[in-house]
C-alpha atoms as a PDB file:
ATOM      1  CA  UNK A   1      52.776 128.309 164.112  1.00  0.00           C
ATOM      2  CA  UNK A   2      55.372 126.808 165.934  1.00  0.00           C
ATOM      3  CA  UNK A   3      52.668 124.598 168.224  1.00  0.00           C
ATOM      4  CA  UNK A   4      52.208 123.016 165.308  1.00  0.00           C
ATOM      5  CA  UNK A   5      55.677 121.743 164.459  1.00  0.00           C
ATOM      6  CA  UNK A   6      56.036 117.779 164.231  1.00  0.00           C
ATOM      7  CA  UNK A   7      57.494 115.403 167.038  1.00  0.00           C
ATOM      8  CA  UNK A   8      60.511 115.219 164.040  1.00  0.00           C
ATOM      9  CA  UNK A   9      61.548 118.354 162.319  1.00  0.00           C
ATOM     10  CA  UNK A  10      63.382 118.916 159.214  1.00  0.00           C
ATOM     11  CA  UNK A  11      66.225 121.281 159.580  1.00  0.00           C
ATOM     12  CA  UNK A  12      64.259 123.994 157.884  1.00  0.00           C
ATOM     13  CA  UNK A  13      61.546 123.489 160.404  1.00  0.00           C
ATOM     14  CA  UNK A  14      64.582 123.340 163.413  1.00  0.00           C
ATOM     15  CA  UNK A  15      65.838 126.406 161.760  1.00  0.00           C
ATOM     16  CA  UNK A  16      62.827 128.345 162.524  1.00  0.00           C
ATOM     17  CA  UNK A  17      62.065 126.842 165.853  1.00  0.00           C
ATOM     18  CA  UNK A  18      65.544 127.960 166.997  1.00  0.00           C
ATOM     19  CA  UNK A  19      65.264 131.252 165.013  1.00  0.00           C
ATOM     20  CA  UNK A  20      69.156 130.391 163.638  1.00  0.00           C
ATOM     21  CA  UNK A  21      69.881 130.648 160.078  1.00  0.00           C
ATOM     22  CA  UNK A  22      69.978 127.661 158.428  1.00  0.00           C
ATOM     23  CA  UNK A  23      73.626 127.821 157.544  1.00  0.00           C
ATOM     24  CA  UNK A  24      74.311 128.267 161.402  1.00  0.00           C
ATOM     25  CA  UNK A  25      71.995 124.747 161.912  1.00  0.00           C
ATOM     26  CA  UNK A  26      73.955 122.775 159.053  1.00  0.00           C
ATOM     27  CA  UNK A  27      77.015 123.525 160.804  1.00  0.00           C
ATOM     28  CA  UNK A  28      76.182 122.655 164.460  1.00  0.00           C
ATOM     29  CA  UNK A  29      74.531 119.334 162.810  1.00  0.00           C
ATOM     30  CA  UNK A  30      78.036 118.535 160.775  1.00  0.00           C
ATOM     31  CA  UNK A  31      80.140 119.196 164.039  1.00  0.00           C
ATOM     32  CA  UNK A  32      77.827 117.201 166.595  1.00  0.00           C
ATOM     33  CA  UNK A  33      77.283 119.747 168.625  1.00  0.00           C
ATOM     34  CA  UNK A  34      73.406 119.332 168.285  1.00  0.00           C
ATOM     35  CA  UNK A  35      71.508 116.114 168.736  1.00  0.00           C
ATOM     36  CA  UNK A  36      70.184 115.625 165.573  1.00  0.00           C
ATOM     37  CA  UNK A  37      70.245 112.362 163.172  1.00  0.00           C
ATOM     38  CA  UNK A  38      71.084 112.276 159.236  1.00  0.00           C
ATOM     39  CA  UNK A  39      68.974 110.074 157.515  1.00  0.00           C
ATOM     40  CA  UNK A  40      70.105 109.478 153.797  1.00  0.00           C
ATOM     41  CA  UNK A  41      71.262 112.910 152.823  1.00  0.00           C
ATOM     42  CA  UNK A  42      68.579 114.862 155.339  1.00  0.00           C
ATOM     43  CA  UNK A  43      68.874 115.881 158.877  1.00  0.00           C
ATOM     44  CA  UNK A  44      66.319 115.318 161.218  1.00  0.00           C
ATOM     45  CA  UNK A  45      65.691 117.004 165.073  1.00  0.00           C
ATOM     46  CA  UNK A  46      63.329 115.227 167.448  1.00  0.00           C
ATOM     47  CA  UNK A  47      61.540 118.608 168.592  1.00  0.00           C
ATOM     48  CA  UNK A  48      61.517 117.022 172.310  1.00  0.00           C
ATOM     49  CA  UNK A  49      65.804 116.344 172.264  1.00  0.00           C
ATOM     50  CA  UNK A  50      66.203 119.655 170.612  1.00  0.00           C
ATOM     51  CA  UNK A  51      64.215 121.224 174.024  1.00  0.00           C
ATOM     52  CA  UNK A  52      66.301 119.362 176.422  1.00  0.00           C
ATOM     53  CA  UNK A  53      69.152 120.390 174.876  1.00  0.00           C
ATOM     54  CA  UNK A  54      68.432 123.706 174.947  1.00  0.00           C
ATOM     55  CA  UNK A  55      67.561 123.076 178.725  1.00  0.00           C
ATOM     56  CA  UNK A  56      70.540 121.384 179.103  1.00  0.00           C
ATOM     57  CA  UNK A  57      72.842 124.393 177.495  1.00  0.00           C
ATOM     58  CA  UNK A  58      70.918 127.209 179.491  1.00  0.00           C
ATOM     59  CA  UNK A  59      71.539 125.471 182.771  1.00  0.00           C
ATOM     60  CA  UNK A  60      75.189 124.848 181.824  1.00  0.00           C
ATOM     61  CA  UNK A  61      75.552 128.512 181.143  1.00  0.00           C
ATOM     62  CA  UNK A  62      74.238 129.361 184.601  1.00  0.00           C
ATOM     63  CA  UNK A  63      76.450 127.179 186.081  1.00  0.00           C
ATOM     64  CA  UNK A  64      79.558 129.233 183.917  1.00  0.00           C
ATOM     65  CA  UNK A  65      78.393 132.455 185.278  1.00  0.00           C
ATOM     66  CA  UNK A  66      78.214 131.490 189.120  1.00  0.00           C
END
């Protein structure tokens, strides 16, 4: 199911690919501290930032624990 998730996700969709709760999701997106874009009054994840961040995060967590 989630091969088949769209270049652009809505944060329902991000939700599930992250397996976060929603609530968790809004939150991040309201603080910045997930690339993610608000058009009108919905949030939307490029699928393709959204796996570089997490990339990004994992490797900076390796770094933390060396």
């Amino acid at each position: 199911m989630l091969d088949n998730l769209p270049p652009v996700m809505t944060i329902e969709e991000a939700s599930k690919y992250l397996q976060i709760p929603l609530s968790s999701l809004y939150k991040l997106a309201q603080d910045g501290k997930i690339p993610c874009q608000k058009v009108g009054r919905h949030w939307r994840f490029r699928k393709e930032t959204i796996d570089h961040w997490l990339d990004e995060n994992h490797a900076n967590e390796l770094k933390k624990d060396q």
